[in-house]
N, C-alpha and C. Protein backbone atom coordinates (compact mmCIF):
# COMPACT_ATOMS: atom_id res chain seq x y z
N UNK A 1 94.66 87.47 49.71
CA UNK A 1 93.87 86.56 48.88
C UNK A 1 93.31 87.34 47.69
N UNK A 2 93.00 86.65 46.40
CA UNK A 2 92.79 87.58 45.20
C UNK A 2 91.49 87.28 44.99
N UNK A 3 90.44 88.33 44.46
CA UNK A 3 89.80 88.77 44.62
C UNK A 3 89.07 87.80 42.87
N UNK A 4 87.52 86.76 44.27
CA UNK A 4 87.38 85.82 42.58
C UNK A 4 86.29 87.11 42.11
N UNK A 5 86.82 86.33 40.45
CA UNK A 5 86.02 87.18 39.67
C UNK A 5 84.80 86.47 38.70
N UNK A 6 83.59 86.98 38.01
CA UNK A 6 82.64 85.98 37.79
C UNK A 6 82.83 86.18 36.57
N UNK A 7 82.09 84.52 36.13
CA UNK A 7 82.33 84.96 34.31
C UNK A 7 81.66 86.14 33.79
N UNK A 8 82.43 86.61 32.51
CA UNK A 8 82.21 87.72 31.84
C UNK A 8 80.64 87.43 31.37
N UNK A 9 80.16 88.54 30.91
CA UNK A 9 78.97 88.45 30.19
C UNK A 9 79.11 89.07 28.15
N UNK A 10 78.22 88.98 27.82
CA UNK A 10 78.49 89.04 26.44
C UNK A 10 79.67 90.76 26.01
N UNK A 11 78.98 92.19 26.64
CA UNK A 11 79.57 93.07 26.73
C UNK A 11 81.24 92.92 27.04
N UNK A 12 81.39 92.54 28.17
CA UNK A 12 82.71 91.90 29.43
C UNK A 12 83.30 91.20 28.10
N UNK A 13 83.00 90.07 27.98
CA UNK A 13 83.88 88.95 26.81
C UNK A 13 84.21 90.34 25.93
N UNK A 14 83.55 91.41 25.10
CA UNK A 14 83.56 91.64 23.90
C UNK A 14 84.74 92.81 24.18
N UNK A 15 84.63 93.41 25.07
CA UNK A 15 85.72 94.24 25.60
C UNK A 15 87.32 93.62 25.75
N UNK A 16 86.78 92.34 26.87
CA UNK A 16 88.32 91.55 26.51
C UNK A 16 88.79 91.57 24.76
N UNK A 17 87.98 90.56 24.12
CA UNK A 17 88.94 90.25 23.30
C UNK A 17 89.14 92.02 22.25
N UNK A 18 88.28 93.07 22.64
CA UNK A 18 89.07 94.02 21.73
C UNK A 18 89.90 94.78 22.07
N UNK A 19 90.33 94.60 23.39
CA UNK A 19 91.62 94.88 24.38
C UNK A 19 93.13 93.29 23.70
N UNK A 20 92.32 92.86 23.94
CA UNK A 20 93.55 91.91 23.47
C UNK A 20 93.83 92.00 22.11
N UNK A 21 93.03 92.30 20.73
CA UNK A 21 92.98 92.35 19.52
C UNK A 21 93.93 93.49 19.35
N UNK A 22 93.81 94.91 20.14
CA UNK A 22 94.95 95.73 20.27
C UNK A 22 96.25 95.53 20.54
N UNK A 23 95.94 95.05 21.68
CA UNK A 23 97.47 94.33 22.25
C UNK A 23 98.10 93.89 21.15
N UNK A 24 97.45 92.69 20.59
CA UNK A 24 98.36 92.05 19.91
C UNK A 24 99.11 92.61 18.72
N UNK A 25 97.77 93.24 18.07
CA UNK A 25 98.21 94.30 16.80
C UNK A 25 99.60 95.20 16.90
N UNK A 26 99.59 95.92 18.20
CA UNK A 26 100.81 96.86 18.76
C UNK A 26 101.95 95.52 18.59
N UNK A 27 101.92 94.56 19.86
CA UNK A 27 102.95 93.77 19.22
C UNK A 27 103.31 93.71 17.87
N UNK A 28 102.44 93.31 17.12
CA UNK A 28 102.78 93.15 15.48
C UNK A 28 103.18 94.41 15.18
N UNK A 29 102.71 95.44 15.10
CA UNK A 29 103.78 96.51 14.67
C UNK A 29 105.17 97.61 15.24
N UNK A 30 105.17 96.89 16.28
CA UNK A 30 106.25 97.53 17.11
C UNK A 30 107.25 96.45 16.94
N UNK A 31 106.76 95.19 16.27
CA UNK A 31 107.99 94.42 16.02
C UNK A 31 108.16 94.11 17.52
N UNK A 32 107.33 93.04 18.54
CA UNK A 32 107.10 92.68 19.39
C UNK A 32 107.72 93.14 20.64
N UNK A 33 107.94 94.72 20.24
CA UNK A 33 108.54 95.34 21.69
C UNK A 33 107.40 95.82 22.84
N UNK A 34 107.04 94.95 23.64
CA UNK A 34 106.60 94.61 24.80
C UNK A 34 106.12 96.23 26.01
N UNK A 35 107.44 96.90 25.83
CA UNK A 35 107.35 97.92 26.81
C UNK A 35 106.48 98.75 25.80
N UNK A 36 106.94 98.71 24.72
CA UNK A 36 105.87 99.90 23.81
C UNK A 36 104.53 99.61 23.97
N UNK A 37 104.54 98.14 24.33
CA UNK A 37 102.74 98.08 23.96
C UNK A 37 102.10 97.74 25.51
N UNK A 38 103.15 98.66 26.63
CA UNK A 38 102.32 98.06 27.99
C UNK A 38 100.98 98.74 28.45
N UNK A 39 100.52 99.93 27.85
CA UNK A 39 99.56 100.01 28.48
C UNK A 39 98.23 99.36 27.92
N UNK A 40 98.73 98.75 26.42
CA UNK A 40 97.61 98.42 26.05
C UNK A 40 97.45 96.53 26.88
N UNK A 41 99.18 96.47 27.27
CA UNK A 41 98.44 94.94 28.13
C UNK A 41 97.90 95.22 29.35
N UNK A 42 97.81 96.50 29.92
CA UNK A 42 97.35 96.48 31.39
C UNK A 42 95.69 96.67 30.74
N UNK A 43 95.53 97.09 30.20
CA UNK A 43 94.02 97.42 29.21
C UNK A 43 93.66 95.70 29.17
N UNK A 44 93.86 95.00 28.47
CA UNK A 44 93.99 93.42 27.96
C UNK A 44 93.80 92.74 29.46
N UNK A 45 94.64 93.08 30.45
CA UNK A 45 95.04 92.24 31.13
C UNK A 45 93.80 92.43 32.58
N UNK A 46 93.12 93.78 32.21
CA UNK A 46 92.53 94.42 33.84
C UNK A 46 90.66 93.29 32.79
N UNK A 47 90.34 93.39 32.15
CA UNK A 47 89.62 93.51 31.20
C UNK A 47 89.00 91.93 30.66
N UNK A 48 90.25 91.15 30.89
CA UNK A 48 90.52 89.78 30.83
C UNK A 48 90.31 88.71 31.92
N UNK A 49 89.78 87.50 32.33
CA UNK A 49 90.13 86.69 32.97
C UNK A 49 91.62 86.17 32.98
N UNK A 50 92.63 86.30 34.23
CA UNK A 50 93.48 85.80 33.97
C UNK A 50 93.73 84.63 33.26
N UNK A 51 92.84 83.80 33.48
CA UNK A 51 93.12 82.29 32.71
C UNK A 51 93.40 82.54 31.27
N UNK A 52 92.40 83.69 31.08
CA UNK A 52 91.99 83.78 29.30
C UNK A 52 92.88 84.74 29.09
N UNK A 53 94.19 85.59 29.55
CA UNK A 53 94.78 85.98 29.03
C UNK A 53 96.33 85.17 29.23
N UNK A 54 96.42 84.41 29.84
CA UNK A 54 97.42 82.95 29.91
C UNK A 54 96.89 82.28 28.27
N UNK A 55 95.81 82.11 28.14
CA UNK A 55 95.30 81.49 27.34
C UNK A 55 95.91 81.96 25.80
N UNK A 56 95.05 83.08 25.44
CA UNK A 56 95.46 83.94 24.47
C UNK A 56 96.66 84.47 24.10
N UNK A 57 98.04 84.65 25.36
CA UNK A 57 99.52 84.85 24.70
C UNK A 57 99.66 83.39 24.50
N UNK A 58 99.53 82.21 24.99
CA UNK A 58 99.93 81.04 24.91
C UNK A 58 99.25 80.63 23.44
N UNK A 59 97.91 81.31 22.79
CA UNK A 59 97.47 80.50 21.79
C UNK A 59 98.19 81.74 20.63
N UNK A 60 98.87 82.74 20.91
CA UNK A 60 99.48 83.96 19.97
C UNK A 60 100.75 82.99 20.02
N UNK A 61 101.62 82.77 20.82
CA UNK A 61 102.85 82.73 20.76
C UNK A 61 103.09 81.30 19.96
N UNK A 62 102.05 80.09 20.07
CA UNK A 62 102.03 78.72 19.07
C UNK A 62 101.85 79.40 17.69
N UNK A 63 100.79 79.87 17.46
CA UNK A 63 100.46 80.41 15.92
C UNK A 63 101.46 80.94 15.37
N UNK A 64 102.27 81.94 15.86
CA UNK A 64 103.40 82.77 15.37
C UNK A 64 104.52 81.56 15.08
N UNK A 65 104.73 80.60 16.55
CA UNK A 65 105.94 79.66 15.72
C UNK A 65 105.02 78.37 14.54
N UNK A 66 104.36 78.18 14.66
CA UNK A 66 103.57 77.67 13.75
C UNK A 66 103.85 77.96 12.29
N UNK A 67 103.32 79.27 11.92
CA UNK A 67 103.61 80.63 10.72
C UNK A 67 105.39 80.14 10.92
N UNK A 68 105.72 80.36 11.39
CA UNK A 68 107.62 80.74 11.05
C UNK A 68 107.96 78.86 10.50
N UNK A 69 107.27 77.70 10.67
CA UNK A 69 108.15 76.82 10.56
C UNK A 69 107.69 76.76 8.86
N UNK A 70 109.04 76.31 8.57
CA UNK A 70 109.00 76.25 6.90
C UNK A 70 108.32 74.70 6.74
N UNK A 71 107.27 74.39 5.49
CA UNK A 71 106.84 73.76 5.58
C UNK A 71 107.44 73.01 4.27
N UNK A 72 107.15 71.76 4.19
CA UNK A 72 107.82 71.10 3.38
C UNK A 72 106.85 70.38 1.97
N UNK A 73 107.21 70.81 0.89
CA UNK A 73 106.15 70.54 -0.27
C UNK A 73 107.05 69.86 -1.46
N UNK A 74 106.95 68.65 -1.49
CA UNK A 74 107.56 67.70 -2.73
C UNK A 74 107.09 68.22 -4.30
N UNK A 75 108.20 68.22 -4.32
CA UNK A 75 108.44 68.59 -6.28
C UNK A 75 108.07 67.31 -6.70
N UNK A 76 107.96 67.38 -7.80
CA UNK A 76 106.96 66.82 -8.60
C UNK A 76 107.76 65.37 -8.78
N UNK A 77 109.05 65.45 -8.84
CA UNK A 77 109.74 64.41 -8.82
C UNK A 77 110.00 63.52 -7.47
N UNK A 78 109.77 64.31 -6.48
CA UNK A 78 109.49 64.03 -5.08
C UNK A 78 107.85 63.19 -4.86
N UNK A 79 107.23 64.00 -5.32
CA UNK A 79 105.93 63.07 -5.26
C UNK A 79 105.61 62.04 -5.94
N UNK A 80 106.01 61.63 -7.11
CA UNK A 80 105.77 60.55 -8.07
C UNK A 80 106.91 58.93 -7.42
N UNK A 81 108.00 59.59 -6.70
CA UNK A 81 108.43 58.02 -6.19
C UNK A 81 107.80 57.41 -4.67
């Protein structure tokens, strides 16, 4: 059985997210190679509520395809009909 854990306190929260703020950064510059940046997810991940680090790749990985979709902006001749 896994071992519950209580909510973070202001310190606790502030540690997570600058464990995860790393994490992610390494992703971004390793060009999202994963094994390069594992110790900083075991850092992220020991540091984190599981929920909130489900949370946080799930709210990284929308934003990123978000950013990549090309967005669509009418020329001027496009907007006037």
């Amino acid at each position: 059985m896994s071992e519950e854990r209580k909510a973070p306190n202001r310190r606790a929260r502030a540690e997570c997210h600058s464990n995860r703020d790393a994490y992610f950064e390494c992703l971004t510059n390793k060009n999202e190679d994963r094994a390069a940046c594992a110790e900083l997810f075991e850092k992220f991940e020991a540091t984190c509520m599981p929920s909130w680090v489900k949370h946080f790749v799930r709210q990284r990985e929308w934003n990123r395809e978000k950013a990549a979709r090309v967005t669509f902006v009418p020329t001027d001749d496009e907007a006037k009909a």
